[in-house]
C-alpha atoms as a PDB file:
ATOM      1  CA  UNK A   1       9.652 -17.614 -26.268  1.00  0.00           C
ATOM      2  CA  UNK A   2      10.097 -14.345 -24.332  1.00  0.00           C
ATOM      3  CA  UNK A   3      13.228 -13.026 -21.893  1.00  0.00           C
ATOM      4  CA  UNK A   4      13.611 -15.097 -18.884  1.00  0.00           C
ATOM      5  CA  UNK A   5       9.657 -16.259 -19.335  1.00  0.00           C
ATOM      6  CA  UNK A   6       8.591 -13.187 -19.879  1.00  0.00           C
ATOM      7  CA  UNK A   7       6.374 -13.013 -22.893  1.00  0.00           C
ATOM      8  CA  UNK A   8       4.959  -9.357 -23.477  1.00  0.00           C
ATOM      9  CA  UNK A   9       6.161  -6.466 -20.970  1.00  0.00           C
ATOM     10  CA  UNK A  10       4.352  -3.520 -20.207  1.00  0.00           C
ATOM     11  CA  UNK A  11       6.049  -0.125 -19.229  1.00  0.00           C
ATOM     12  CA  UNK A  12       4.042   2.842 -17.587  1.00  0.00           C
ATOM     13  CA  UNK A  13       5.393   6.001 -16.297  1.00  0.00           C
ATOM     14  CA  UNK A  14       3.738   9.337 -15.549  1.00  0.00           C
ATOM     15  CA  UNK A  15       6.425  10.552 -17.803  1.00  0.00           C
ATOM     16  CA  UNK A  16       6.900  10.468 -21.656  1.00  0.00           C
ATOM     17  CA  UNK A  17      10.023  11.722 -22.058  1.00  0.00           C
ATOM     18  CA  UNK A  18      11.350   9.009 -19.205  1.00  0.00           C
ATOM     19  CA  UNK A  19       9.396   6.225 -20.526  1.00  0.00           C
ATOM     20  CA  UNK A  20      11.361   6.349 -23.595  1.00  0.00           C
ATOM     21  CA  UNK A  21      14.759   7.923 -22.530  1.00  0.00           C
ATOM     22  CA  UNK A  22      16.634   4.498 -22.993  1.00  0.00           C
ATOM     23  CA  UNK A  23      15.252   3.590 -26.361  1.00  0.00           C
ATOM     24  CA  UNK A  24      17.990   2.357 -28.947  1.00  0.00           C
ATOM     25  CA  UNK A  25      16.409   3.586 -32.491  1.00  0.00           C
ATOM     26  CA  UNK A  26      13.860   0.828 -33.271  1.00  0.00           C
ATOM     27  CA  UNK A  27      14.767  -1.417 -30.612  1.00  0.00           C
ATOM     28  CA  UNK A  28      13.124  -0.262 -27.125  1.00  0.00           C
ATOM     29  CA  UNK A  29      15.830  -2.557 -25.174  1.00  0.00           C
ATOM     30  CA  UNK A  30      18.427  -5.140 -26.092  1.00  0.00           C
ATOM     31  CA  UNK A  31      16.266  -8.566 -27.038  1.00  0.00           C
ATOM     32  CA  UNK A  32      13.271  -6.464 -26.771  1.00  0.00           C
ATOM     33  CA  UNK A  33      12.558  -8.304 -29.779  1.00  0.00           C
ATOM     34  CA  UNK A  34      11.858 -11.587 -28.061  1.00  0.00           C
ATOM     35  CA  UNK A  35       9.061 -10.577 -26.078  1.00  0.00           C
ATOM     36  CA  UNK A  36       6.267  -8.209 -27.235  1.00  0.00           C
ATOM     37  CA  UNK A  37       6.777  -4.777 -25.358  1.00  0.00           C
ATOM     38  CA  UNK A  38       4.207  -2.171 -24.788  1.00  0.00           C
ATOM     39  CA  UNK A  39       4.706   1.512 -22.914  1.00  0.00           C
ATOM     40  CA  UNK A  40       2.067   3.773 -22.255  1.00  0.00           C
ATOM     41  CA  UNK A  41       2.029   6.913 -19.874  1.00  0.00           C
ATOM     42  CA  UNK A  42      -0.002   6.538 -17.250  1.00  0.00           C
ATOM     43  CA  UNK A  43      -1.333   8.697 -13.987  1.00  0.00           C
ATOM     44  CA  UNK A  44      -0.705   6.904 -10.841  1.00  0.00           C
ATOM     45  CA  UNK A  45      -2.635   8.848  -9.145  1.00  0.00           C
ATOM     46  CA  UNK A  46      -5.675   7.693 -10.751  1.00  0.00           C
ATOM     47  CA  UNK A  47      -7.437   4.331 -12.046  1.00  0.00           C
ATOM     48  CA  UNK A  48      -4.400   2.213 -13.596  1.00  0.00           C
ATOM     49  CA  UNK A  49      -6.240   2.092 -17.581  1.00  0.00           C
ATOM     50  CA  UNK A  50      -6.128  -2.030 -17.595  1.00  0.00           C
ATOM     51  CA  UNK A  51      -8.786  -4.789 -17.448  1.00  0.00           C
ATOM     52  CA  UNK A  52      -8.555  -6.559 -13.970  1.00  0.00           C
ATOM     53  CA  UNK A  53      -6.352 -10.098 -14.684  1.00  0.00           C
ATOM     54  CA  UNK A  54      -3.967  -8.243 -16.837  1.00  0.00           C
ATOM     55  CA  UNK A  55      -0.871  -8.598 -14.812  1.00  0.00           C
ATOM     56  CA  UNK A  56       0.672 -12.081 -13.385  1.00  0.00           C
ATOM     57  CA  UNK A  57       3.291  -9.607 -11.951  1.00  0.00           C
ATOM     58  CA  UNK A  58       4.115  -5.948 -10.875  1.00  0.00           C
ATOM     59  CA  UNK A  59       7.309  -4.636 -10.032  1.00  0.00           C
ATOM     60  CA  UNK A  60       7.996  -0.856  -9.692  1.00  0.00           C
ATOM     61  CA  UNK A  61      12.340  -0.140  -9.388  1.00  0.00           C
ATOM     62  CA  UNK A  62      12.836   3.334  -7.783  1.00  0.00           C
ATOM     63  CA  UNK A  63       9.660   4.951  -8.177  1.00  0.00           C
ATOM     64  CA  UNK A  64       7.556   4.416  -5.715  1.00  0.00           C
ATOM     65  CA  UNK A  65       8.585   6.939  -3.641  1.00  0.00           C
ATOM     66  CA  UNK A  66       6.973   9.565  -5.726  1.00  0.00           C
ATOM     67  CA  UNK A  67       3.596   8.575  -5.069  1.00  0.00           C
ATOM     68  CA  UNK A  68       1.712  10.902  -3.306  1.00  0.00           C
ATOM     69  CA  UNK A  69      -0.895   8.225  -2.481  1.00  0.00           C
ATOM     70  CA  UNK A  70       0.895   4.920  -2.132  1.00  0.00           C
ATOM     71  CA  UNK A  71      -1.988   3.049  -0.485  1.00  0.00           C
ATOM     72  CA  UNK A  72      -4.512   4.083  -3.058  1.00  0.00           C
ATOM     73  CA  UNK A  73      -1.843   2.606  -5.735  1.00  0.00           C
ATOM     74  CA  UNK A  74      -1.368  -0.635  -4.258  1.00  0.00           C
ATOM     75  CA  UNK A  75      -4.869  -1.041  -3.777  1.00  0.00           C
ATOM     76  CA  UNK A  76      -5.285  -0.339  -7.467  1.00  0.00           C
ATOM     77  CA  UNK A  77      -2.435  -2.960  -8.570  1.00  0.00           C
ATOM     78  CA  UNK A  78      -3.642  -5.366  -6.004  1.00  0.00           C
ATOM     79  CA  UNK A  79      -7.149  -5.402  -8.207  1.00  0.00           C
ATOM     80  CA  UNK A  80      -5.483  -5.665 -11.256  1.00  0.00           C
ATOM     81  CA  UNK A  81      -3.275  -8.986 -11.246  1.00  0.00           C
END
């Protein structure tokens, strides 16, 4: 099951209104029914709100650069996968 092997996908931005900005009515993304999908806003600045072993992978696409405390951050996803 899943996308590609991907078999539940988690989305966090700081930002409600861009967290959801490409949903398609009940449908979050196209296929987005294959794999169970889960967004939740989230403060990078702080203590990422998951157990550590959550994550097998973490990818960011064009957002890093608004962290104001990058090293902090990957310290923080380095503990969590």
């Amino acid at each position: 099951g899943g996308i590609g092997g991907v078999r539940k996908l988690v989305q966090m931005d700081s930002s409600h209104k861009m967290l959801h900005r490409d949903d398609i009515g009940d449908q979050d993304f196209p296929g987005s029914d294959r794999c169970g999908t889960y967004k939740t806003v989230g403060d990078e600045e702080k203590k990422l709100p998951f157990p550590d072993g959550t994550f097998d992978l973490v990818l960011s696409s064009t957002a890093l650069h608004w962290v104001n405390d990058l090293p902090n951050l990957l310290l923080e996803v380095k503990v969590r996968r």
